[in-house]
Protein backbone atom coordinates (compact mmCIF):
# COMPACT_ATOMS: atom_id res chain seq x y z
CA UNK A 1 0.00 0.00 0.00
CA UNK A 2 2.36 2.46 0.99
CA UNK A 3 4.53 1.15 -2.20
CA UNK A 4 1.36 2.38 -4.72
CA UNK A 5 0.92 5.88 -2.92
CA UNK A 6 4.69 6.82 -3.29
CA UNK A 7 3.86 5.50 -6.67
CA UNK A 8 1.58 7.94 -7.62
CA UNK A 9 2.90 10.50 -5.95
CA UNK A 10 6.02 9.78 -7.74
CA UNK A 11 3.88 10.31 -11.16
CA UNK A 12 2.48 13.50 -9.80
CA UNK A 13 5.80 15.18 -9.39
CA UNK A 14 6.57 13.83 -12.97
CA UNK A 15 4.48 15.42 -14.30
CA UNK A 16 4.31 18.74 -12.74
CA UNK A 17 8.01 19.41 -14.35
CA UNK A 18 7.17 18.52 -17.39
CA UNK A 19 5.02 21.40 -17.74
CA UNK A 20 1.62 18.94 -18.61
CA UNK A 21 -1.56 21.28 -18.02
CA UNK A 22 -4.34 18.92 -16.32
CA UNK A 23 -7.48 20.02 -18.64
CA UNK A 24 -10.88 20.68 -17.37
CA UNK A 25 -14.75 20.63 -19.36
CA UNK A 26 -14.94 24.05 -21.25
CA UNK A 27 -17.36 26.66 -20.15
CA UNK A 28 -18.94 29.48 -21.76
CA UNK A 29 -19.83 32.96 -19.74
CA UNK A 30 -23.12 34.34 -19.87
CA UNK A 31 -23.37 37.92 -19.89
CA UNK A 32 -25.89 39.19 -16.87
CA UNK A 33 -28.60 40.78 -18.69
CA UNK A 34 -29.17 44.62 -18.45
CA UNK A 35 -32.59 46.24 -19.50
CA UNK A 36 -32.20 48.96 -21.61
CA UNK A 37 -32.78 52.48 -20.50
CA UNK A 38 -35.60 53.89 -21.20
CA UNK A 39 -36.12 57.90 -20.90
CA UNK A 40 -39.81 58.53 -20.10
CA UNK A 41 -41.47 61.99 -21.32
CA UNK A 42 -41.61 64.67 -18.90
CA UNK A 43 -45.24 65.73 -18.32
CA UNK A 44 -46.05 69.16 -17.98
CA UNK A 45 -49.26 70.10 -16.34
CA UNK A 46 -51.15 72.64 -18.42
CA UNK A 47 -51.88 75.83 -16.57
CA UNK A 48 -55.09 76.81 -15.80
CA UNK A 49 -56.17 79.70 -17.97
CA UNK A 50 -56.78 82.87 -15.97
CA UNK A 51 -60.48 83.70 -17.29
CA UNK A 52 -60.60 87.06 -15.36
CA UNK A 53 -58.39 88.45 -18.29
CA UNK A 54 -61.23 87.89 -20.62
CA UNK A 55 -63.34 90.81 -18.65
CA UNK A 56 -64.22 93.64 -19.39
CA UNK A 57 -65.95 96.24 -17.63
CA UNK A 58 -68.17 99.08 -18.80
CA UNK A 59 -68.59 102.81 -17.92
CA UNK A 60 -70.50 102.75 -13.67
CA UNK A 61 -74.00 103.13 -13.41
CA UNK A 62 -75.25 105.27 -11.58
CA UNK A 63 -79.02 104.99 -10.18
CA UNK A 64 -79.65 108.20 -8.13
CA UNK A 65 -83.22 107.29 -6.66
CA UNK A 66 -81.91 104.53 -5.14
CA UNK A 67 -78.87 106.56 -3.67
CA UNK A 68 -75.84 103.96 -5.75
CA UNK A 69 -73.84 103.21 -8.52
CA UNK A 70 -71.68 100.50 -9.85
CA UNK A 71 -69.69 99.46 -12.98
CA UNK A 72 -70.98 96.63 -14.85
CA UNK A 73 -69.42 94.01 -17.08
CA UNK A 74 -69.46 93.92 -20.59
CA UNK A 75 -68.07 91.11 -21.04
CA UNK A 76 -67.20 88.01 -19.08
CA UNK A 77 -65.59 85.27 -21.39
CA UNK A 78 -63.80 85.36 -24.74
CA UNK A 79 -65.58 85.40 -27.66
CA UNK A 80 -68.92 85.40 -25.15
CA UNK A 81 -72.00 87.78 -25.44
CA UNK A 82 -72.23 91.44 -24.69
CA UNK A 83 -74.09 92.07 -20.99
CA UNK A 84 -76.93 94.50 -20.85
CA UNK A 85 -77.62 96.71 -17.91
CA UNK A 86 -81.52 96.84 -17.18
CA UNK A 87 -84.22 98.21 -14.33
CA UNK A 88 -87.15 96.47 -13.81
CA UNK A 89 -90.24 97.21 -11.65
CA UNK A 90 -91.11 95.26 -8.66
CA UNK A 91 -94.44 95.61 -6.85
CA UNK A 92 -93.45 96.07 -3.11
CA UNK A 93 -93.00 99.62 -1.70
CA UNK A 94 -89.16 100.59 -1.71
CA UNK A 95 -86.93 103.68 -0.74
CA UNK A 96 -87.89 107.20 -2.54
CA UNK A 97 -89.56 105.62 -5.50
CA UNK A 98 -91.99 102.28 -7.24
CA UNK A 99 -89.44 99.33 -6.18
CA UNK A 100 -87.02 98.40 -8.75
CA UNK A 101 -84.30 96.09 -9.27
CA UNK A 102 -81.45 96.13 -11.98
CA UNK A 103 -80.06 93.04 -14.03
CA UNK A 104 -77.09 92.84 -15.55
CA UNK A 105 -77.55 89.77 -18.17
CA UNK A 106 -76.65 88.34 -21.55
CA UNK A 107 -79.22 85.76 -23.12
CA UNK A 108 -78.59 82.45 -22.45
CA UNK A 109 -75.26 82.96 -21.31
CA UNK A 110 -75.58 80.82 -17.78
CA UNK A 111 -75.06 83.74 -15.67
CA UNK A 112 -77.31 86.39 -14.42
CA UNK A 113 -76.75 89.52 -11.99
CA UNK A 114 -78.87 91.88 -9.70
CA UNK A 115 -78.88 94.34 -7.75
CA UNK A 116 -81.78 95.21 -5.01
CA UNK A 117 -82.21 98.11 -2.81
CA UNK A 118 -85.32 98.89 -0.32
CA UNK A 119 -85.45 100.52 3.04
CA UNK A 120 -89.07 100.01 4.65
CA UNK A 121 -89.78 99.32 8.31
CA UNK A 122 -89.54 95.70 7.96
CA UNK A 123 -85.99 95.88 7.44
CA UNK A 124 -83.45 96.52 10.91
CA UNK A 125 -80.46 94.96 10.21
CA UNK A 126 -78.61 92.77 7.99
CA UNK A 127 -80.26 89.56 8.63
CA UNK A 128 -83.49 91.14 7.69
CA UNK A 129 -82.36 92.52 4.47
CA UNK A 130 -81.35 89.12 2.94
CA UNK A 131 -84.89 88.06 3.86
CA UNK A 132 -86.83 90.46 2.44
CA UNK A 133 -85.21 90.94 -0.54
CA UNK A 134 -85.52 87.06 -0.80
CA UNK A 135 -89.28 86.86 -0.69
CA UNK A 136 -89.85 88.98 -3.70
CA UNK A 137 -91.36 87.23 -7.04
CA UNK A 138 -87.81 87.10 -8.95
CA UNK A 139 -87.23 84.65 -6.33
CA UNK A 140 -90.46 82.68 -5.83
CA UNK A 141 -90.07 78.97 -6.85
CA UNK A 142 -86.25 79.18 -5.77
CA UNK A 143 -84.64 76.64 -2.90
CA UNK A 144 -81.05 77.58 -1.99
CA UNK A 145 -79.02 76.86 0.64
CA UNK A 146 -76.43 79.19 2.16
CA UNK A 147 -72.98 79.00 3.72
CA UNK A 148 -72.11 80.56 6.82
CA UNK A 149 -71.60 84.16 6.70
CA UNK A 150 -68.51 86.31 6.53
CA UNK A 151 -67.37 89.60 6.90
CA UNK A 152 -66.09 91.24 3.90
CA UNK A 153 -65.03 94.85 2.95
CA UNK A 154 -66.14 96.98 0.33
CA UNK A 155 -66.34 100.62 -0.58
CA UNK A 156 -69.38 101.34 0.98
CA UNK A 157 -68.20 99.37 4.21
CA UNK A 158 -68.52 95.92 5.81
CA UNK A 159 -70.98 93.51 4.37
CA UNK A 160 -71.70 89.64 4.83
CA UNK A 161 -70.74 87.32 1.96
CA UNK A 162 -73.05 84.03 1.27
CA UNK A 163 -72.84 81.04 -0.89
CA UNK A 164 -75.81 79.46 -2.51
CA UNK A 165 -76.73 76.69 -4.24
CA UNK A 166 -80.25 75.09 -5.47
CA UNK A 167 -82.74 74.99 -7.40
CA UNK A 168 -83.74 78.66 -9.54
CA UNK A 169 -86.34 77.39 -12.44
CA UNK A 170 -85.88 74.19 -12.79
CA UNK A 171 -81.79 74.45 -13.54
CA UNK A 172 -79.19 73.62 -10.57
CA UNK A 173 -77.79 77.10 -9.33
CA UNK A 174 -74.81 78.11 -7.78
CA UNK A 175 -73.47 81.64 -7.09
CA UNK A 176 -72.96 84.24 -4.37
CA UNK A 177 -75.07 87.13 -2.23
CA UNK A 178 -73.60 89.94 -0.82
CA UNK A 179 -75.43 92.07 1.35
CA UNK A 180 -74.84 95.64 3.24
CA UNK A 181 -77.43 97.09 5.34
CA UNK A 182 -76.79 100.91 6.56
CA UNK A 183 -78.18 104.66 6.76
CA UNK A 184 -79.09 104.04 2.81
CA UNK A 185 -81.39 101.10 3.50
CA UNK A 186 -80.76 97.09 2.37
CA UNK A 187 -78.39 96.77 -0.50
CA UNK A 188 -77.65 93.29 -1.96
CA UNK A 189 -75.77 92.05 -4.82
CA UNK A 190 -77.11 88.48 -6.29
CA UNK A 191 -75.09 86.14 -8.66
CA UNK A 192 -75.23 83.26 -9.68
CA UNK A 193 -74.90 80.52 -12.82
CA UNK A 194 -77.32 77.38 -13.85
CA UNK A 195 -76.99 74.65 -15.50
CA UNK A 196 -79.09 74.90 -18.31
CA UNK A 197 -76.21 75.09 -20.63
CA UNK A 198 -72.77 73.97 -19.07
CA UNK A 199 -71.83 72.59 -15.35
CA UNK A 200 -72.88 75.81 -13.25
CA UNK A 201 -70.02 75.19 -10.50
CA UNK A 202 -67.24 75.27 -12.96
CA UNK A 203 -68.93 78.69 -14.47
CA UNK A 204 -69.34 80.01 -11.61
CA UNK A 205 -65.29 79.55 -10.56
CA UNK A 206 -64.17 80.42 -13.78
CA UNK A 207 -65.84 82.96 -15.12
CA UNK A 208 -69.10 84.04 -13.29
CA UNK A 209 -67.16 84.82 -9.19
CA UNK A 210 -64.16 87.14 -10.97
CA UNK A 211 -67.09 89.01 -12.89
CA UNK A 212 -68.99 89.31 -9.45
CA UNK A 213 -66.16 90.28 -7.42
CA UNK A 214 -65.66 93.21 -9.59
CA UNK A 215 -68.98 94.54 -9.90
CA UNK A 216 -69.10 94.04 -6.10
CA UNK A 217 -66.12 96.17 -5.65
CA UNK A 218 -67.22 99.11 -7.59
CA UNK A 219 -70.20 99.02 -5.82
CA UNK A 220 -70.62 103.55 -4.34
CA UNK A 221 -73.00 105.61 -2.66
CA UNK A 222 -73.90 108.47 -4.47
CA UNK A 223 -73.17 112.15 -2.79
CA UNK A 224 -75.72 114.26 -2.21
CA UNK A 225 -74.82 116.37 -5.12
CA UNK A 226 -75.00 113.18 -7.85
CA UNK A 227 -78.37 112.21 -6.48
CA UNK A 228 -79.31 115.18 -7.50
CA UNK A 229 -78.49 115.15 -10.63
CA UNK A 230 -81.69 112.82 -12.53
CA UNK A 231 -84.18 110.10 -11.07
CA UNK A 232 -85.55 107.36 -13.23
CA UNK A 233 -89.25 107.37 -13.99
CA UNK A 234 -91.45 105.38 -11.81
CA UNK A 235 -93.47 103.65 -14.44
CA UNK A 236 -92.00 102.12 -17.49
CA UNK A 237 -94.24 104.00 -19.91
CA UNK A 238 -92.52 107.10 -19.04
CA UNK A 239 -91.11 108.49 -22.34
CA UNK A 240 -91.26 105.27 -24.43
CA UNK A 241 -95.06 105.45 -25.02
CA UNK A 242 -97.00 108.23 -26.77
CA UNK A 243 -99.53 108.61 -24.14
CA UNK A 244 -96.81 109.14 -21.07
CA UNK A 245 -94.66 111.54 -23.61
CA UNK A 246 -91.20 113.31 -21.56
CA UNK A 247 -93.14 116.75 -20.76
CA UNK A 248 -90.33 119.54 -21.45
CA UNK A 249 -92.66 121.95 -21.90
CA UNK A 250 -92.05 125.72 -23.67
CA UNK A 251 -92.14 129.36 -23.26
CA UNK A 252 -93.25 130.79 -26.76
CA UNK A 253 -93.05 127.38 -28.93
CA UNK A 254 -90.44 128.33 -30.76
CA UNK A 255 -88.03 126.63 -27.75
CA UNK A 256 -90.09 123.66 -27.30
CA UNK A 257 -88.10 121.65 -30.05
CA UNK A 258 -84.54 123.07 -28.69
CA UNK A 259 -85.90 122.30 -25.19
CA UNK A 260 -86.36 118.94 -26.75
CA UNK A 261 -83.18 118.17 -28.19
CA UNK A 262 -81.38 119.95 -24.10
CA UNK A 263 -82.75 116.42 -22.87
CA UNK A 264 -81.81 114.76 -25.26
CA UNK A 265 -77.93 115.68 -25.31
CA UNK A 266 -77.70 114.95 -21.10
CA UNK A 267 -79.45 111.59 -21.51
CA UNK A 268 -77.25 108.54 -22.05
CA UNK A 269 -77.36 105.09 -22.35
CA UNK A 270 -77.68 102.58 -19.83
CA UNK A 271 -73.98 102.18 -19.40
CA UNK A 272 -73.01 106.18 -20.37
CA UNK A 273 -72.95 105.65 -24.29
CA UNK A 274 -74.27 108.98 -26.16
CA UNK A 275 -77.43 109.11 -27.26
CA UNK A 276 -77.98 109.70 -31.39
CA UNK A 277 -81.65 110.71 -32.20
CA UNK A 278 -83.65 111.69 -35.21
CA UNK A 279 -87.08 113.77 -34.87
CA UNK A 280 -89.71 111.97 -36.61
CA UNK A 281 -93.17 113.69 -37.85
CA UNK A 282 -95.26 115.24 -34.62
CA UNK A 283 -98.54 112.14 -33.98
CA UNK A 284 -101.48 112.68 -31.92
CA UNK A 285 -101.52 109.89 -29.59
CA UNK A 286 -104.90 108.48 -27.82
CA UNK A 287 -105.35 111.24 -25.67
CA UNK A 288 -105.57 113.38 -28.49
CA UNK A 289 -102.39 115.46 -27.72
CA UNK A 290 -99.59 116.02 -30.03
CA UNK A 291 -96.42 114.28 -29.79
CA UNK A 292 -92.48 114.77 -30.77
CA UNK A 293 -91.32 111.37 -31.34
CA UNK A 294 -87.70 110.66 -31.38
CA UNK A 295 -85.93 107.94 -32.51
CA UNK A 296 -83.15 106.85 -30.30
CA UNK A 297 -79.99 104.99 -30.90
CA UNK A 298 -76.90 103.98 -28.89
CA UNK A 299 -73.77 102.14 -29.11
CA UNK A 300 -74.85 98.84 -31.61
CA UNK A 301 -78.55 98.70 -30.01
CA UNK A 302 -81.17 98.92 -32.02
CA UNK A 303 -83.19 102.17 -32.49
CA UNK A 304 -86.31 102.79 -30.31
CA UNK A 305 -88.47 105.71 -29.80
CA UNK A 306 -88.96 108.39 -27.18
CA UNK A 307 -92.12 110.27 -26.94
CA UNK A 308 -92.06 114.02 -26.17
CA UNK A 309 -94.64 117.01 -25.72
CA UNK A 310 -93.73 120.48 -25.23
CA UNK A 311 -97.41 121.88 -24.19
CA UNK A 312 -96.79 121.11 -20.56
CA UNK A 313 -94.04 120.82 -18.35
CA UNK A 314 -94.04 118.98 -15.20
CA UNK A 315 -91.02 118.56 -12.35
CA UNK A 316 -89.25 116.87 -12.33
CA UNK A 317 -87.92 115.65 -15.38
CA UNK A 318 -87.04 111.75 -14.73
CA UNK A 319 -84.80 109.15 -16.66
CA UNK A 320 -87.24 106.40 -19.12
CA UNK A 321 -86.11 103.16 -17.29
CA UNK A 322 -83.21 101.75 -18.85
CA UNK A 323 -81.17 104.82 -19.50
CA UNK A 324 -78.68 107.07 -17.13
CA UNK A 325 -77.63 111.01 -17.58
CA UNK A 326 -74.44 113.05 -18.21
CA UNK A 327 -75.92 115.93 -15.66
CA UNK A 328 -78.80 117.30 -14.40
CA UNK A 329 -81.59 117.92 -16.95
CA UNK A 330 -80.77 121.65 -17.91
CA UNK A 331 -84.53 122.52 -17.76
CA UNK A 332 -86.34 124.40 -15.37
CA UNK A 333 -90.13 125.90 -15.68
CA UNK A 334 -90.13 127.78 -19.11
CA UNK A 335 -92.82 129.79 -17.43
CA UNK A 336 -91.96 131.57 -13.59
CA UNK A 337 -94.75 131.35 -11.17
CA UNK A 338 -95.40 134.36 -9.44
């Protein structure tokens, strides 16, 4: 045994010097697989388009019966519809003057805008002010519910801030009331946007709360001197119907048409634009009186009529409902009482 060990080893050491290489089973290396790199696209967020940049504001409104004045909006979107700046009549009693309210609307653009003014008895504070102006018929039919109040500042002082959303005609509304109560009686400022045409929330956000906040913002009382200055009739026949003609009155009827034509030049349109007007043929109207009719044109609106009679004059001179003045009416009595 030991003899074949010391054999072996003997062979070993053999062939160690002679260089021999013992050889082993080939083997290929496999590369480790790396995944390719891949650079995904940055994304980029688009911004959200600032839609206040689309507005655009008109000349201010003033409305000197009801003691305040504002700047409406023109505009609201781009490429949208031109806003119109209206009074209408509402039956309950209200401060000076037949109760009123004005609109500020463009078709069926989605978004509406009023203004409201009274100052009766009924109304002590703030609280009551939202309610009554909430029980007139513009609003019968309506359910909204309101946010919590808040405080907010504005020209003509501090004033509470609601949100509101409901039902107004069938359509889902939402929108915003702001509402001041002071010396000048309840003032409150109503927006809001339906459904009827796009998602009312979104419109309201985008487009319908900058347009608000604006109007809200240029919201004035009038001085003592600018309430002076021209009242708006309290009937809507005034002027724009032959029987309820303007009554400028003369002194020698040679002045009546130049007396005429002095109202004329201080009246403007609802949002300041000057009046153009043509005198049409004099008409006797049912009464049996004669007439001046004028037709009337401003800015792109279409042409209407005013109605005028120079056999009588009567003080004071008001405003037909839907229109504003440069100044006071430069008309007085063409004939001095003694």
């Amino acid at each position: 045994m030991r003899r074949l060990a010391f054999l072996l080893l003997s062979i070993l050491l053999l062939l160690s010097a002679c260089g021999y290489q013992i050889s082993s089973p080939a083997r290929t290396e496999v590369p480790i697989y790396l995944a390719p790199v891949v650079h995904a696209p940055i994304q980029t967020r688009t911004p959200t388009p600032d839609y206040s940049t689309f507005i655009q504001m008109g000349q201010e409104v003033a409305v000197p019966e009801k003691s305040y004045a504002f700047t409406p909006i023109l505009v609201a979107r781009e490429n949208g519809p031109t806003y119109e700046t209206n009074f209408f009549v509402d039956e309950a009693p209200a401060y000076n003057t037949t109760g009123r309210f004005t609109s500020i609307t463009a078709g069926d653009s989605g978004l509406s805008f009023s203004i409201w003014q009274y100052k009766t008895e009924e109304i002590t504070d703030e609280a009551s002010c939202l309610a009554y102006v909430l029980k007139k018929s513009y609003f019968l039919g309506s359910q909204y519910s309101f946010s919590p109040y808040e405080a907010i500042t504005l020209p003509i002082g501090t004033a509470q801030s609601t949100r509101i959303s409901g039902i107004n005609n069938e359509f889902h509304a939402t929108g915003e009331i702001v509402f001041h109560y002071s010396e000048h009686g309840c003032l409150v400022f109503i927006g809001e946007s339906t459904n009827a045409h796009e998602d009312d929330v979104a419109l309201w956000n985008n487009i319908g709360k900058p347009a608000f906040d604006k109007m809200v913002q240029s919201l004035r009382f009038l001085t003592s001197e600018e309430m002076a200055l021209c009242r708006i009739a309290p009937n809507d026949s005034y002027g724009v119907m032959p029987e309820d003609p303007i009554p400028v009155g003369n002194s020698n009827l040679y002045d009546g048409r130049e007396r005429e034509e002095l109202y004329l030049l201080t009246l403007r349109g609802p949002n300041g634009e000057e009046i153009i007007f043509q005198r049409q043929s004099p008409i006797f109207n049912k009464n049996g009186e004669i007439v001046d009719p004028y037709q009337i044109q401003y800015g792109s609106s279409p042409a209407t009529t005013l109605y005028f009679t120079i056999y009588r004059y009567q003080e004071p001179l008001y405003l037909p409902i839907g229109y504003t003045c440069e100044a006071a009416f430069p008309l007085s009595n063409p004939i001095p009482q003694p």
